[in-house]
Protein backbone atom coordinates (compact mmCIF):
# COMPACT_ATOMS: atom_id res chain seq x y z
CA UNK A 1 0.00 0.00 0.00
CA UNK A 2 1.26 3.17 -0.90
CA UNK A 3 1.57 6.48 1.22
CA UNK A 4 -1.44 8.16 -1.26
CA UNK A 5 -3.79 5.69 -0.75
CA UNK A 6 -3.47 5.22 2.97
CA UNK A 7 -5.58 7.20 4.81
CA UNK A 8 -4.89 9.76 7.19
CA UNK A 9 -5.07 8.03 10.47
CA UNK A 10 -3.18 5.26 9.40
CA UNK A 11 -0.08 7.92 8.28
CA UNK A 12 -0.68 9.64 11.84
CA UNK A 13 -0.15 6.36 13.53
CA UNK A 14 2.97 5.48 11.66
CA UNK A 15 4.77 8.50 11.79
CA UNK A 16 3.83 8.10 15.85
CA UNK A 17 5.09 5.31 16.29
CA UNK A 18 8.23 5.81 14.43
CA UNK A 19 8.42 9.69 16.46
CA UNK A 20 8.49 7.40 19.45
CA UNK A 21 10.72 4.49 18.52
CA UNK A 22 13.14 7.12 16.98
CA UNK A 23 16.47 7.26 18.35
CA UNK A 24 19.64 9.75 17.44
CA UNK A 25 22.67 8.06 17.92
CA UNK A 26 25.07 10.48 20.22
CA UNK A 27 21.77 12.89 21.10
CA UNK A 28 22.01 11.80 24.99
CA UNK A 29 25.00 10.79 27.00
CA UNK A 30 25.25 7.22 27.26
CA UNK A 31 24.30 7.32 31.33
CA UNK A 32 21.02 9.39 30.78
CA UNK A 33 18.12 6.49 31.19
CA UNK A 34 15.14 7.78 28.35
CA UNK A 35 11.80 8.17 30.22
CA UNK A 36 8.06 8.93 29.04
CA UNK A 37 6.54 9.35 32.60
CA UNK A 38 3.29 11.17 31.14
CA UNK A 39 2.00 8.65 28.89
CA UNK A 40 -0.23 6.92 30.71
CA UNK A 41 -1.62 10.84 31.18
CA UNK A 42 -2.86 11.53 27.82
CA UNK A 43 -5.68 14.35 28.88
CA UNK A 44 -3.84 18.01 28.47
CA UNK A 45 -5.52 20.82 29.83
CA UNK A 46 -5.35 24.29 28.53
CA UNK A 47 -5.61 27.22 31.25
CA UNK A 48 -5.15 30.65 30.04
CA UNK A 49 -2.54 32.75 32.52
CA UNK A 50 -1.61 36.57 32.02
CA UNK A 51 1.64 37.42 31.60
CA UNK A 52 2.66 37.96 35.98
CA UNK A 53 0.83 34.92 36.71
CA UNK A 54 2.75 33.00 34.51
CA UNK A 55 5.64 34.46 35.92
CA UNK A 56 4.69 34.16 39.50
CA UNK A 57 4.00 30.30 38.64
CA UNK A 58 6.98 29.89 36.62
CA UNK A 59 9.26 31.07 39.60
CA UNK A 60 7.79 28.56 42.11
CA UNK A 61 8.33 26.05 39.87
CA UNK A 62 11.64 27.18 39.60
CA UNK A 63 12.06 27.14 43.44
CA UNK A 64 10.66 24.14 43.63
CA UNK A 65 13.02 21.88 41.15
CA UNK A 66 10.44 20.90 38.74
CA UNK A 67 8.77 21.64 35.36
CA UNK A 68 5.88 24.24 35.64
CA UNK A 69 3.10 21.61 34.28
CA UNK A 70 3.86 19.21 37.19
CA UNK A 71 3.98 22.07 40.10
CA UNK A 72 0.66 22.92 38.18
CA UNK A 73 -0.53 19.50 38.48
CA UNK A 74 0.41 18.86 41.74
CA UNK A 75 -1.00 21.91 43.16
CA UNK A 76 -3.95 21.22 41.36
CA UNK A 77 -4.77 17.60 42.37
CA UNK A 78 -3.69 18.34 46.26
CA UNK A 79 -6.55 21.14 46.21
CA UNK A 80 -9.23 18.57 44.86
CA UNK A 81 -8.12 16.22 47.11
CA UNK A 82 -8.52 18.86 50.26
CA UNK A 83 -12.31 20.06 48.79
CA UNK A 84 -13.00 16.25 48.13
CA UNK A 85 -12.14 15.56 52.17
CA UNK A 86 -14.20 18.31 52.86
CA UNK A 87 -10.81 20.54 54.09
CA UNK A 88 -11.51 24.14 54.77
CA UNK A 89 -8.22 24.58 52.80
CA UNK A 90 -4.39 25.09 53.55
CA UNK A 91 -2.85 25.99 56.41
CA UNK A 92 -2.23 29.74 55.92
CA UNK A 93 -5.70 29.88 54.94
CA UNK A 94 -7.07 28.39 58.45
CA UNK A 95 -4.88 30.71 60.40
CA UNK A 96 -6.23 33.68 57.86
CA UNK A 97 -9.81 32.84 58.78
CA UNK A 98 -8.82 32.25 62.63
CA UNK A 99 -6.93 35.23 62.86
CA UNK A 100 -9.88 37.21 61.29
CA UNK A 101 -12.75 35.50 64.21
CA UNK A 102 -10.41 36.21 67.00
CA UNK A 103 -9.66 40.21 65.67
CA UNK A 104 -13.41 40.70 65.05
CA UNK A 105 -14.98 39.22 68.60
CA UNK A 106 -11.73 41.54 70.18
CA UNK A 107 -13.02 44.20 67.91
């Protein structure tokens, strides 16, 4: 079968295949170990940031050693997890709203 008669999918899923089975000899130092961690996570999700968030985001990712998608994710997953429990939130945010009933009953 020849490349004009296949049909589209069946191109996309070759040239995938070969994109992922494709190595460059002398790309990576022998003693880096090739890893796909994210493909058994094949949802993305788009979120639109302005220009300071991205940079505020960016630089705790920074701080924090990793890429920004997974300081995104994990943030992310660790505040559904607290509203799924039923949390009231994270720590500075307890002592916020504790702060604020003890300051307005002194008030």
């Amino acid at each position: 079968m020849s490349k004009q008669s296949k049909n589209i999918d069946e191109v996309l899923a070759e040239n995938g295949a070969a994109a992922e089975n494709c190595e460059i000899p002398g790309a990576l130092p022998e003693n880096v170990e090739v890893s796909r961690p994210n493909l058994g996570r094949p949802t993305v999700v788009s979120v639109r940031l302005s220009a300071d968030e991205y940079a505020r985001l960016q630089r705790a990712a920074e701080q924090a050693n990793l890429p920004l998608s997974t300081l995104i994710r994990i943030w992310t997953l660790d505040r559904a997890r607290v509203e799924a429990e039923g949390g009231a939130g994270s720590l500075a945010q307890r002592l916020a709203r504790l702060e604020r009933a003890v300051f307005q009953r002194s008030a």
